[in-house]
N, C-alpha and C. Protein backbone atom coordinates (compact mmCIF):
# COMPACT_ATOMS: atom_id res chain seq x y z
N UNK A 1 33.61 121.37 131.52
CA UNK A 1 33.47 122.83 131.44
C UNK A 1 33.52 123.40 132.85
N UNK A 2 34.37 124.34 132.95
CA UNK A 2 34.44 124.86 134.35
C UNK A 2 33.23 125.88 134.99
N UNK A 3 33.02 125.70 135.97
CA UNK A 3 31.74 126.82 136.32
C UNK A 3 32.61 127.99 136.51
N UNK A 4 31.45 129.06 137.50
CA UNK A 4 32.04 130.43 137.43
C UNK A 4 32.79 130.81 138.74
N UNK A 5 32.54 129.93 139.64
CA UNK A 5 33.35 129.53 140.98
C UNK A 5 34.94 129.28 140.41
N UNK A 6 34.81 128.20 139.38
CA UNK A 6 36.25 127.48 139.10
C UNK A 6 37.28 128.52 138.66
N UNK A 7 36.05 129.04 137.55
CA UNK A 7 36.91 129.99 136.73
C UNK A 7 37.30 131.40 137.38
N UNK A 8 36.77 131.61 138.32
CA UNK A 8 36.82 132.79 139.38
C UNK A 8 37.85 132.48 140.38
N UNK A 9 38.53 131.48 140.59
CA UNK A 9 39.41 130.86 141.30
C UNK A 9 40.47 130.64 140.41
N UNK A 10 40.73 130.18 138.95
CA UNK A 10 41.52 130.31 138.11
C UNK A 10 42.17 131.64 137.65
N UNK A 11 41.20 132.70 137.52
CA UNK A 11 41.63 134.16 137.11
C UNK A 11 42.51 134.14 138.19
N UNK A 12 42.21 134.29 139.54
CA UNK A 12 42.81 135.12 140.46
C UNK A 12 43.97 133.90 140.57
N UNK A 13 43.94 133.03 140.52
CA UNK A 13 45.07 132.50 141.03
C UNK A 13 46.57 132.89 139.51
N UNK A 14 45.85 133.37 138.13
CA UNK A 14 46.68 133.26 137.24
C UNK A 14 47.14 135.02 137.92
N UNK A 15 46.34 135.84 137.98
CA UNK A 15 46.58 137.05 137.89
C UNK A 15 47.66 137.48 139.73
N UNK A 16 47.29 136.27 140.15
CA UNK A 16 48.72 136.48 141.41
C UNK A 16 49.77 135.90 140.89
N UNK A 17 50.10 134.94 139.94
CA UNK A 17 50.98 135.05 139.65
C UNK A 17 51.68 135.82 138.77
N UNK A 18 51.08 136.19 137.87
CA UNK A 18 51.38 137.56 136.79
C UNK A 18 52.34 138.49 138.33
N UNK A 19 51.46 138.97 139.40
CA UNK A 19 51.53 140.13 140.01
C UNK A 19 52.56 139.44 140.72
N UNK A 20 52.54 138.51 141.07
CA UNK A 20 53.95 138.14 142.32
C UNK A 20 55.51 138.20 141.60
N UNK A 21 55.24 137.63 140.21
CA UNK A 21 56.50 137.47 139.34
C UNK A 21 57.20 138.90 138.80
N UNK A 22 56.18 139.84 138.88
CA UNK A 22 56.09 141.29 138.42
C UNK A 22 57.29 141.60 139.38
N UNK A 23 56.21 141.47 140.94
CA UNK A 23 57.68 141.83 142.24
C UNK A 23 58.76 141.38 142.27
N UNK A 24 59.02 140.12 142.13
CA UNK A 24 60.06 139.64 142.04
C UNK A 24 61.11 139.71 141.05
N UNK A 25 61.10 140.39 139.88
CA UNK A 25 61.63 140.14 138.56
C UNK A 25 61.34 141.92 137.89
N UNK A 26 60.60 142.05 137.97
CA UNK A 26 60.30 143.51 137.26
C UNK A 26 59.27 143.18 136.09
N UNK A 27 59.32 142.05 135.74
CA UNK A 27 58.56 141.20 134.53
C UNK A 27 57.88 140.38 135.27
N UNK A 28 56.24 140.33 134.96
CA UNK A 28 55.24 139.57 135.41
C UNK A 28 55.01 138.95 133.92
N UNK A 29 55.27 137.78 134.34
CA UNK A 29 54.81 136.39 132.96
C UNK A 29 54.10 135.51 133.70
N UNK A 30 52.85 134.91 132.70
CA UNK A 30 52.13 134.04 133.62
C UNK A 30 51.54 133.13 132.25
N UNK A 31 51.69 132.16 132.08
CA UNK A 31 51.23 130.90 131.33
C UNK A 31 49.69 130.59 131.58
N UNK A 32 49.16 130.72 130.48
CA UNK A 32 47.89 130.42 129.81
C UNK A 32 46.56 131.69 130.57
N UNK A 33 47.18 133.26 130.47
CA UNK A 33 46.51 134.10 131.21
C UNK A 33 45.25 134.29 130.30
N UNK A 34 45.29 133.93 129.13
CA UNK A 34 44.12 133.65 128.26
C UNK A 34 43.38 132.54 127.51
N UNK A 35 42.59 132.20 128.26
CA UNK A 35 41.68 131.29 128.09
C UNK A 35 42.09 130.75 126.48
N UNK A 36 41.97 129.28 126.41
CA UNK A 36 42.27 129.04 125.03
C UNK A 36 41.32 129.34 124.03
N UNK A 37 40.43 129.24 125.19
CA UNK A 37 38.98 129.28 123.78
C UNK A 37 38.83 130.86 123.28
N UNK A 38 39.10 131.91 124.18
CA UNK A 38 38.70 133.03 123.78
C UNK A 38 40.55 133.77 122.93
N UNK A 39 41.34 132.71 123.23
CA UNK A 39 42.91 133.19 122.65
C UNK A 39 42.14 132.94 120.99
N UNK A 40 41.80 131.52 120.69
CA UNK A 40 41.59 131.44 119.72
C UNK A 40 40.46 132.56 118.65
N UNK A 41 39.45 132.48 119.49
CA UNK A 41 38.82 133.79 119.16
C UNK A 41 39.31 134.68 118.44
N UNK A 42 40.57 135.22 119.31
CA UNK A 42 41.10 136.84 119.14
C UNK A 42 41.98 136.67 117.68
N UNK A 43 42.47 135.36 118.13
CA UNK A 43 43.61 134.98 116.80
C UNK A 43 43.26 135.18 115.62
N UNK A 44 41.61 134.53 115.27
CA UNK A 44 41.33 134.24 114.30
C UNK A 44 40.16 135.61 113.98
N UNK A 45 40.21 136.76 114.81
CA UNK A 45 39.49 138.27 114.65
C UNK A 45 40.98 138.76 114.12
N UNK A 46 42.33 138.24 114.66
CA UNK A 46 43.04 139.19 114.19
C UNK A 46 43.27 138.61 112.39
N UNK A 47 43.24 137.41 112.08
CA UNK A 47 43.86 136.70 110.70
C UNK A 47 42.72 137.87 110.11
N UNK A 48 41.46 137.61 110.48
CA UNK A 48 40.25 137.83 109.41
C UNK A 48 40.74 139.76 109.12
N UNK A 49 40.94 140.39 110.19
CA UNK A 49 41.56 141.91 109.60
C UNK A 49 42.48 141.77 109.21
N UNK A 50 43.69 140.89 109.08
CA UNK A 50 44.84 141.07 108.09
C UNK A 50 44.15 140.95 106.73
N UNK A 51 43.44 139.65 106.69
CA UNK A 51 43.27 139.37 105.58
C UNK A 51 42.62 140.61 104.91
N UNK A 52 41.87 141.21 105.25
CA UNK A 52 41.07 142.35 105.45
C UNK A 52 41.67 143.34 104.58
N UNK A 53 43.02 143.36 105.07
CA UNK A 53 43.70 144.46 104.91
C UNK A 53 43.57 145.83 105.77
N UNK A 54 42.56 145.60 107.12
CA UNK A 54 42.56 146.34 108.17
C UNK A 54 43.80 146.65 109.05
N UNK A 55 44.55 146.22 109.00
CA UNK A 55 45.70 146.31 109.57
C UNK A 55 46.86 147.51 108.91
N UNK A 56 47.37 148.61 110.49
CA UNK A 56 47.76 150.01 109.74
C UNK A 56 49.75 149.48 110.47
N UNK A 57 50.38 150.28 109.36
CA UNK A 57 51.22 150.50 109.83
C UNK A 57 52.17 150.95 111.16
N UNK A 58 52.37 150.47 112.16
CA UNK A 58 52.75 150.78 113.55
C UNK A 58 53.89 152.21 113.70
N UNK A 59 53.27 153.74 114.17
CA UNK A 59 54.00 154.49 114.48
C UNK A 59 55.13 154.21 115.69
N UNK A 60 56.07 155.44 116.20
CA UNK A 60 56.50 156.09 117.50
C UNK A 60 56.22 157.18 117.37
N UNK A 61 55.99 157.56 118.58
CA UNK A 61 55.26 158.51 119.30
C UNK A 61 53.91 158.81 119.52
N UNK A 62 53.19 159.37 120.11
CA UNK A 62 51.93 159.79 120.45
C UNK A 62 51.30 160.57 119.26
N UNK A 63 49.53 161.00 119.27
CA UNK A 63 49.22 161.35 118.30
C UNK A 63 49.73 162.56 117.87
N UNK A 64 49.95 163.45 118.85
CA UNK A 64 51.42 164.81 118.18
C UNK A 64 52.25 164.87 117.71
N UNK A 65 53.06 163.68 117.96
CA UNK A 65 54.67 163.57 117.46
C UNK A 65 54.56 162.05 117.02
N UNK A 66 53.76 161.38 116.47
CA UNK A 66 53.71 160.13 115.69
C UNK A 66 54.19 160.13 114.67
N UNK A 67 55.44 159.20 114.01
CA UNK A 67 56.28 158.72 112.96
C UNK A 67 56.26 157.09 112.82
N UNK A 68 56.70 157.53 111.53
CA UNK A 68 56.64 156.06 110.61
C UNK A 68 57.68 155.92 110.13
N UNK A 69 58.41 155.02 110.99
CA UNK A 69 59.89 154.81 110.63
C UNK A 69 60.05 153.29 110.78
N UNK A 70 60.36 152.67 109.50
CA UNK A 70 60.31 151.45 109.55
C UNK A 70 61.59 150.25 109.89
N UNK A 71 62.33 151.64 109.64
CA UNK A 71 63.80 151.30 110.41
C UNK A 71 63.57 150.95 111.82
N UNK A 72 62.61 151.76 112.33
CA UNK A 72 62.22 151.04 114.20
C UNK A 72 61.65 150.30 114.34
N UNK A 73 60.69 149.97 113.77
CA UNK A 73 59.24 148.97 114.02
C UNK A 73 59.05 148.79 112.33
N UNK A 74 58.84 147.41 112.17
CA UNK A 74 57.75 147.25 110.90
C UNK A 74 56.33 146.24 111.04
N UNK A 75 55.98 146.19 112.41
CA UNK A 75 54.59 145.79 112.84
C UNK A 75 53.55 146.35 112.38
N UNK A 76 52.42 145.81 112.20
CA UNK A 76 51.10 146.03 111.65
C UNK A 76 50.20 146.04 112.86
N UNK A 77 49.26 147.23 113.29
CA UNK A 77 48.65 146.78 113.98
C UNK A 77 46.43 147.74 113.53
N UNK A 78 45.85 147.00 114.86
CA UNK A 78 44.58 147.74 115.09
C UNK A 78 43.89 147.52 116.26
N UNK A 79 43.65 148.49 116.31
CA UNK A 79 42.85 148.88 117.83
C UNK A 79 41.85 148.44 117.83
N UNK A 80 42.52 147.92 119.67
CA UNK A 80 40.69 147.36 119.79
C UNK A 80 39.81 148.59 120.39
N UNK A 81 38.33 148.54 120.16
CA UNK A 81 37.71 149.48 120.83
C UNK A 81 35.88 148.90 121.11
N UNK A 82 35.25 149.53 122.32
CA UNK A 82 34.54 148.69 122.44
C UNK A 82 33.07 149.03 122.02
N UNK A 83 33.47 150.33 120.74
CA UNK A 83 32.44 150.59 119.88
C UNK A 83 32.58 149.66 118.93
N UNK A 84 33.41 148.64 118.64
CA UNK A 84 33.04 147.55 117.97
C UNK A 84 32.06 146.41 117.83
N UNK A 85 31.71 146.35 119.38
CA UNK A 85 31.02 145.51 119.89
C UNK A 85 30.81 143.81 119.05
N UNK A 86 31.89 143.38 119.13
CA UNK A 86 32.73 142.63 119.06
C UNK A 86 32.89 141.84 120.33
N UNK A 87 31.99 140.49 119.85
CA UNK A 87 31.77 139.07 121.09
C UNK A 87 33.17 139.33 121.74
N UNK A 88 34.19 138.75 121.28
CA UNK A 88 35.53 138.23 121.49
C UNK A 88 36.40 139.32 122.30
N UNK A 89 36.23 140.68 121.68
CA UNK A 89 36.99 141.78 121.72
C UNK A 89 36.03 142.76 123.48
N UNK A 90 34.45 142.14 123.54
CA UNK A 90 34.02 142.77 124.66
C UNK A 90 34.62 141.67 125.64
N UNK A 91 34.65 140.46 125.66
CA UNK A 91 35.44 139.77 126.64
C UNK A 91 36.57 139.41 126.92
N UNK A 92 37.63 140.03 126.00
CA UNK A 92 38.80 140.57 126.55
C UNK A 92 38.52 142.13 127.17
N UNK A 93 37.72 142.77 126.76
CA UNK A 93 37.55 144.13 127.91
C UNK A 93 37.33 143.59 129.34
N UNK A 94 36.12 142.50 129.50
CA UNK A 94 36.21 142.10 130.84
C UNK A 94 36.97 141.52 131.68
N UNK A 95 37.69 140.65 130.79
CA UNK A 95 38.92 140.20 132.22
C UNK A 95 39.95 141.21 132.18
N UNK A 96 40.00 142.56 131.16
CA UNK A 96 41.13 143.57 131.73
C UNK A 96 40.29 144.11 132.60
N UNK A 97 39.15 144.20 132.88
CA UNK A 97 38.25 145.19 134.08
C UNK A 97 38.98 144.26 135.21
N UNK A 98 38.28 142.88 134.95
CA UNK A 98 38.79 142.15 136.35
C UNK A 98 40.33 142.26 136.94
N UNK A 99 41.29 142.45 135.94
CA UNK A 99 42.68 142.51 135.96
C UNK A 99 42.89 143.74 136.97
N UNK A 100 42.30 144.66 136.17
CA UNK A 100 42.68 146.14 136.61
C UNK A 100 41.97 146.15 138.67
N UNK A 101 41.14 145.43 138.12
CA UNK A 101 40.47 145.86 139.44
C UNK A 101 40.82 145.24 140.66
N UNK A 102 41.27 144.03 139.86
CA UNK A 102 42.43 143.01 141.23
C UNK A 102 43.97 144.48 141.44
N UNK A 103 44.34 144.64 140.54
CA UNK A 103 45.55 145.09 140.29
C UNK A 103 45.33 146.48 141.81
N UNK A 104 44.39 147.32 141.24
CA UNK A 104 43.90 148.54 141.94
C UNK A 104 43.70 148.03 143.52
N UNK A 105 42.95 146.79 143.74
CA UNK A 105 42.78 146.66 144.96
C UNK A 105 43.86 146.07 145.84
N UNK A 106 44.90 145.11 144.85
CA UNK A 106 45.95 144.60 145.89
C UNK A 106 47.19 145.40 145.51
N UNK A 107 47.14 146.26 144.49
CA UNK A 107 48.49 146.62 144.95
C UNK A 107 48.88 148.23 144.42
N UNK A 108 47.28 148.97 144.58
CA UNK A 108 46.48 150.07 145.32
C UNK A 108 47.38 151.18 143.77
N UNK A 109 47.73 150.70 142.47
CA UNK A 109 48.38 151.30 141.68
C UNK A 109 46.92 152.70 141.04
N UNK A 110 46.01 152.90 141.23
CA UNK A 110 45.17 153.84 140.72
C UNK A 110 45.18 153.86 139.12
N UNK A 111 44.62 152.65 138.54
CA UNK A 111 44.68 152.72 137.24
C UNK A 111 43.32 153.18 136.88
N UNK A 112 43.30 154.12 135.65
CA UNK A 112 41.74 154.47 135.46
C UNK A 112 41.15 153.89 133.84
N UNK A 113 42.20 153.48 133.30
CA UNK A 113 41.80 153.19 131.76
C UNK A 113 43.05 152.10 131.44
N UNK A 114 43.02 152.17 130.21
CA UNK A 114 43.57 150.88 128.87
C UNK A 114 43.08 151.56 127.74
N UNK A 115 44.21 151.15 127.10
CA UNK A 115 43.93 150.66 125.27
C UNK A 115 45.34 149.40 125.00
N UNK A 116 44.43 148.57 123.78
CA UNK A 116 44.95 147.72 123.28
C UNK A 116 44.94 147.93 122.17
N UNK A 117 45.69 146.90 121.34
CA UNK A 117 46.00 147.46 119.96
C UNK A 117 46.21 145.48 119.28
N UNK A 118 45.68 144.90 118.11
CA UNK A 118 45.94 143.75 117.58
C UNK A 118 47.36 143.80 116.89
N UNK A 119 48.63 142.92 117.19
CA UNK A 119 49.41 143.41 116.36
C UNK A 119 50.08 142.39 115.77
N UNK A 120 50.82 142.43 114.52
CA UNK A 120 51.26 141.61 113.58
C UNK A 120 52.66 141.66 112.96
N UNK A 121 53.46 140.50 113.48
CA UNK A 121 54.51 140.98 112.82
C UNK A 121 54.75 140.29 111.11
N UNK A 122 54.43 140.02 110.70
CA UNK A 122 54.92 139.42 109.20
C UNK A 122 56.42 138.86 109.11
N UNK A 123 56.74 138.44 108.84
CA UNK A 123 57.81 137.31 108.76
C UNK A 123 59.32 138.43 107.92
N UNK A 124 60.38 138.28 109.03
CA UNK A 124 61.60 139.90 108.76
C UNK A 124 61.18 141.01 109.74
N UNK A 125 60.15 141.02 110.03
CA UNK A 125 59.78 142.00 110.62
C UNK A 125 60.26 142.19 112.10
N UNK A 126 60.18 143.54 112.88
CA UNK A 126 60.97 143.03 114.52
C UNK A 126 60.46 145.15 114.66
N UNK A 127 60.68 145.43 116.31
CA UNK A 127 61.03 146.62 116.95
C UNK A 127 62.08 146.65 117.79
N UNK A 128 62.80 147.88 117.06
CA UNK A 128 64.15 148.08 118.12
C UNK A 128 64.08 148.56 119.57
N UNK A 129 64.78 148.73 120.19
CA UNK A 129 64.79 148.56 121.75
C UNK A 129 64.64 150.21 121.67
N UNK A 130 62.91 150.37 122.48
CA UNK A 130 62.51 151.50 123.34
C UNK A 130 62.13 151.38 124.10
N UNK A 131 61.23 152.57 124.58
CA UNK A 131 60.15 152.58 126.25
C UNK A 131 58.82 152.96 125.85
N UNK A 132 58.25 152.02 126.06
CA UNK A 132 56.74 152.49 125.89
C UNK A 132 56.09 154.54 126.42
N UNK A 133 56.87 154.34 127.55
CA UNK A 133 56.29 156.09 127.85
C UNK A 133 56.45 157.43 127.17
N UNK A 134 55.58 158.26 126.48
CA UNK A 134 56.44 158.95 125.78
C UNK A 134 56.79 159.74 127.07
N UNK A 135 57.51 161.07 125.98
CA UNK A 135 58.23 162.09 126.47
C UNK A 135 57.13 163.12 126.95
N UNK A 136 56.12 163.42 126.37
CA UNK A 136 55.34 164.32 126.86
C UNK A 136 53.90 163.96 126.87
N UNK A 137 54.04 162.86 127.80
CA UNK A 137 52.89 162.14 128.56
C UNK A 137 53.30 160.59 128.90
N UNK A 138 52.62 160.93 130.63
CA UNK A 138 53.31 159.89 131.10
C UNK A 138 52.06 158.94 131.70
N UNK A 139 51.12 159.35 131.02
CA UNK A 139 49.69 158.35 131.48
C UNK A 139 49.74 157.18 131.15
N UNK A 140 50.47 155.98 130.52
CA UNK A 140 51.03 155.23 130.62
C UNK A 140 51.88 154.54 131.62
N UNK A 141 51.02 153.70 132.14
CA UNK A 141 51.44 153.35 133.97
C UNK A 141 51.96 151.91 133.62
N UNK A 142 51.54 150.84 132.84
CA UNK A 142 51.98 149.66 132.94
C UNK A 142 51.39 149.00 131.23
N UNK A 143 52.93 148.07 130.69
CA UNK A 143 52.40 147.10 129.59
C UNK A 143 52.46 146.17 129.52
N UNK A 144 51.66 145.63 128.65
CA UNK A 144 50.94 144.05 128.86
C UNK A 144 50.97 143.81 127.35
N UNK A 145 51.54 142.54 127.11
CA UNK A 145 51.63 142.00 125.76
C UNK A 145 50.92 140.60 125.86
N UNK A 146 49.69 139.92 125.20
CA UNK A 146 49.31 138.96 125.23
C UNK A 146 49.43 138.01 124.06
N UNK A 147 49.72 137.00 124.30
CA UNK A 147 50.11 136.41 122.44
C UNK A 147 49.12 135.27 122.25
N UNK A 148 49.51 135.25 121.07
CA UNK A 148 48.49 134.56 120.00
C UNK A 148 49.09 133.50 119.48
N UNK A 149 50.25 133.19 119.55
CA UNK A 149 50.99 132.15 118.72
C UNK A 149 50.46 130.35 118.71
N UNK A 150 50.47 129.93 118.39
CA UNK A 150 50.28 128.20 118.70
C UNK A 150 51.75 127.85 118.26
N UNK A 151 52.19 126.53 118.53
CA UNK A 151 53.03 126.25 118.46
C UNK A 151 54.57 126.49 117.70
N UNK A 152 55.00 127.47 119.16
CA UNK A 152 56.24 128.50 118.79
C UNK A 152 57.16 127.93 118.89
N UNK A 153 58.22 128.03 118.17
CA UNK A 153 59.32 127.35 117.89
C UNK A 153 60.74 128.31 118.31
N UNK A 154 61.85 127.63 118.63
CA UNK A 154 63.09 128.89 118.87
C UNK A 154 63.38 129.10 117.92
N UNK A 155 63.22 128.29 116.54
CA UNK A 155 64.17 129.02 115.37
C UNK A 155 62.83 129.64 114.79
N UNK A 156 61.61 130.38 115.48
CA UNK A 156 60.99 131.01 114.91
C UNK A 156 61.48 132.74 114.65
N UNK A 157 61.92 132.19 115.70
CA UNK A 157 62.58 133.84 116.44
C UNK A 157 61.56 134.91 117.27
N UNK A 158 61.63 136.09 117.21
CA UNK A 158 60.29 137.19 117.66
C UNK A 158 60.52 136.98 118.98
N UNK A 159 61.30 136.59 119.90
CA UNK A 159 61.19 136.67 120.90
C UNK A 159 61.17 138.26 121.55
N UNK A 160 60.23 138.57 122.68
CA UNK A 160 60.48 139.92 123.31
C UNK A 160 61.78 139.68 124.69
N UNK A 161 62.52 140.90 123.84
CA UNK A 161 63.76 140.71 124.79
C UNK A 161 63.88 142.21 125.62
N UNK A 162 64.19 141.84 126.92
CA UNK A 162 63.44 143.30 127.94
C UNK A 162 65.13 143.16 128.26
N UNK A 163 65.23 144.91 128.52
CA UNK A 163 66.50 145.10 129.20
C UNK A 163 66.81 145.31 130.64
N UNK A 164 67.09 143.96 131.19
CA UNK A 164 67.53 144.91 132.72
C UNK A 164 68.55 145.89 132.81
N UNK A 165 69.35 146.18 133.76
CA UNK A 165 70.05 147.34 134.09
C UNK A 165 71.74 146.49 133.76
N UNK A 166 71.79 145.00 134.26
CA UNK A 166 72.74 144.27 133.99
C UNK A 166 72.89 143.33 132.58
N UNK A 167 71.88 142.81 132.53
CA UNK A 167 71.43 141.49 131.45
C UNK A 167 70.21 142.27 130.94
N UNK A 168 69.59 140.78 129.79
CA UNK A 168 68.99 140.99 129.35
C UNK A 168 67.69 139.40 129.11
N UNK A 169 66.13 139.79 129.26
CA UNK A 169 65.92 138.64 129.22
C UNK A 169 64.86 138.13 128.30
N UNK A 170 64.67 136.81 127.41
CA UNK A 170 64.12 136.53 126.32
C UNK A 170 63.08 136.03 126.90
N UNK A 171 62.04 136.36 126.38
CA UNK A 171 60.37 135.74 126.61
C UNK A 171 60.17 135.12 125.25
N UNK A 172 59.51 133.99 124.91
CA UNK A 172 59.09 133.60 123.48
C UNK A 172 57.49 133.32 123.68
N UNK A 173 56.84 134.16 122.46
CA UNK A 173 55.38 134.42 122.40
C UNK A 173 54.64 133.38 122.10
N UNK A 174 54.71 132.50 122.95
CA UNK A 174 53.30 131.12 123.27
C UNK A 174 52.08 131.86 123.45
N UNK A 175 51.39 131.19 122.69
CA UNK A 175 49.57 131.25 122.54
C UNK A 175 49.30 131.48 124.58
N UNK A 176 48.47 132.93 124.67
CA UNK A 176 47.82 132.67 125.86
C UNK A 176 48.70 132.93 127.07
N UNK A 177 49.79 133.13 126.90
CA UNK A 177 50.66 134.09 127.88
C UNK A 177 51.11 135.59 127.67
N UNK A 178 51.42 135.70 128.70
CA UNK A 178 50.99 137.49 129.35
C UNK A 178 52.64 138.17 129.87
N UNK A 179 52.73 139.11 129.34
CA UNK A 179 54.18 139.75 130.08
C UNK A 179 53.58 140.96 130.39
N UNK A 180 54.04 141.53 131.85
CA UNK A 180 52.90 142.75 132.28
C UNK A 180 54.71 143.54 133.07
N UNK A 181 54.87 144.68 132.26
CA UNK A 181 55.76 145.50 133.10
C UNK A 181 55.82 146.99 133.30
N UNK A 182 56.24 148.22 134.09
CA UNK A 182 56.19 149.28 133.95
C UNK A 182 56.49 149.91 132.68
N UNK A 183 55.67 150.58 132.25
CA UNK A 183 55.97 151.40 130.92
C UNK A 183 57.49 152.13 130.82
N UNK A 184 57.81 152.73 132.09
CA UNK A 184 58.91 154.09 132.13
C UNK A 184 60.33 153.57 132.25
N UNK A 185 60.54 151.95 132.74
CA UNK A 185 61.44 151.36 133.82
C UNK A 185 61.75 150.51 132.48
N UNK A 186 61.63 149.64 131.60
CA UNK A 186 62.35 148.76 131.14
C UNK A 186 62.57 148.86 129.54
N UNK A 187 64.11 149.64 129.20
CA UNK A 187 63.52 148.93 127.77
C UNK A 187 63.26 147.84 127.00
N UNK A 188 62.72 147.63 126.10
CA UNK A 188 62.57 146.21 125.21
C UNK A 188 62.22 146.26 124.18
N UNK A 189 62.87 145.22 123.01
CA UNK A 189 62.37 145.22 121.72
C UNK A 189 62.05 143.67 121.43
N UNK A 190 61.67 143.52 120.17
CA UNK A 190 61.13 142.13 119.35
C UNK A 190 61.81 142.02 118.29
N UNK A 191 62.50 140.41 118.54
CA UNK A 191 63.53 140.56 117.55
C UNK A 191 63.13 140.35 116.29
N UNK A 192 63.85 139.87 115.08
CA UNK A 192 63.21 139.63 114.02
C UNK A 192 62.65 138.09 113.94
N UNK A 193 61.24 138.33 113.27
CA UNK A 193 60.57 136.93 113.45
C UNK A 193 60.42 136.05 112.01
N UNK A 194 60.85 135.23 112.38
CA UNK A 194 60.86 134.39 110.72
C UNK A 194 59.72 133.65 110.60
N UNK A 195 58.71 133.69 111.25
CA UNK A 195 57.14 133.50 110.47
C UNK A 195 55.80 134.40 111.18
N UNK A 196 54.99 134.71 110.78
CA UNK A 196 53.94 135.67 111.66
C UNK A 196 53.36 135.45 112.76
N UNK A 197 53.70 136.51 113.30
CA UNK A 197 53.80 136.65 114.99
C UNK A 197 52.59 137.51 115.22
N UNK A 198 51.79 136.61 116.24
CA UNK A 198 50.17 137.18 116.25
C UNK A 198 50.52 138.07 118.03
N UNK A 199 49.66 139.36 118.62
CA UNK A 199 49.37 139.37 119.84
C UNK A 199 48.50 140.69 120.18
N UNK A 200 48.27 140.71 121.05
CA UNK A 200 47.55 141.71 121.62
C UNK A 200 48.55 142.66 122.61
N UNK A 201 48.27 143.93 122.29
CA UNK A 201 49.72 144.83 123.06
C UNK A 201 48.46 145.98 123.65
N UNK A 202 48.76 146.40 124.70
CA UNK A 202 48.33 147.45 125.65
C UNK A 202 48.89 147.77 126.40
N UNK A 203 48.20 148.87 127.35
CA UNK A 203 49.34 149.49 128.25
C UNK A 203 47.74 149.97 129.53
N UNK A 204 47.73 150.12 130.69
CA UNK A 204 47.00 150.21 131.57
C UNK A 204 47.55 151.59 131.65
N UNK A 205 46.89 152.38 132.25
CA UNK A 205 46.63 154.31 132.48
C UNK A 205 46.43 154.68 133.39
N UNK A 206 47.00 155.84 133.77
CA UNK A 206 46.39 156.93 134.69
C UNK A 206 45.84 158.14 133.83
N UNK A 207 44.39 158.22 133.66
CA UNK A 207 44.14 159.35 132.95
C UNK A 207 44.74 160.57 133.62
């Protein structure tokens, strides 16, 4: 079991790489940015609200101009919030504090908030290629997709595919890795996934 030295030396060393790959690429990916023990956690908070039937239909747009068009998205999702008070769900709030606060101090972006959201794709399911920022609000500074998957396969499909300006590039959603990019700058969608695709989706803020 690692102490809090180790693991304080592990964050930061995962979260420079998230941030170095970010510079270099436009896409910050970083392998195993969530602890297995607390990935599993989240996985099995998100099965227990499917099963639930807690899980809402995924709009576009903001709460003014929010639609349900399933032709774009047919993801399931639910918000996390930390009036839940929720073991699993308050310690993913803390390593986004720690995230944010590395983020703010080395590379001075003035983030003041987050929201996350649990999301689910069901098997056919996929989102077509947009931009996280809306049109009339741009407090949306940076997104972060964390996944849930255990052993992902290529003919699973669901891969998130981000658009550069030339190409285009495929990430596949392994348990416990992190894709962190500007909200305004890249589009990207999720292709269709042929078995259920678990993750955690947010976006970091400027109120």
């Amino acid at each position: 079991m690692p102490n809090s030295a180790s693991q304080s030396f592990l964050l930061k060393d995962s979260f420079n790489t998230l941030v170095d790959s970010f510079i270099d690429n436009k896409v910050g990916v970083a392998e195993n940015f969530l602890p297995a023990m607390l990935a599993g956690n989240l996985k099995e908070n998100l099965i227990k609200l499917y099963n639930e039937k807690q899980l809402q239909q995924a709009g576009t747009g903001n709460d003014t101009t929010v639609v349900h068009n399933k032709l774009m998205r047919s993801d399931i999702i639910y918000w996390l919030d930390r009036k839940h008070n929720n073991q699993y769900e308050n310690e993913f709030f803390e390593l986004m504090d720690n995230f944010v606060s590395f983020l703010n101090s080395t590379c001075y972006t003035g983030i003041t908030g987050y929201e996350f959201h649990y999301t689910m794709y069901e098997p056919g399911s996929f989102y077509k290629k947009h931009l996280d920022q809306f049109r009339n609000n741009d407090s949306r500074q940076y997104s972060m997709i964390l996944y849930l998957n255990d052993n992902w396969q290529d003919e699973d499909g669901g891969k998130l595919r981000i658009h550069h300006s030339d190409s285009f590039q495929d990430i596949s959603p392994e348990n416990g890795k992190i894709v962190f990019f500007k909200s305004n700058e890249l589009p990207h969608e999720v292709m269709i996934t042929n078995k259920p695709r678990l993750s955690i989706t947010g976006w970091l803020k400027i109120h």
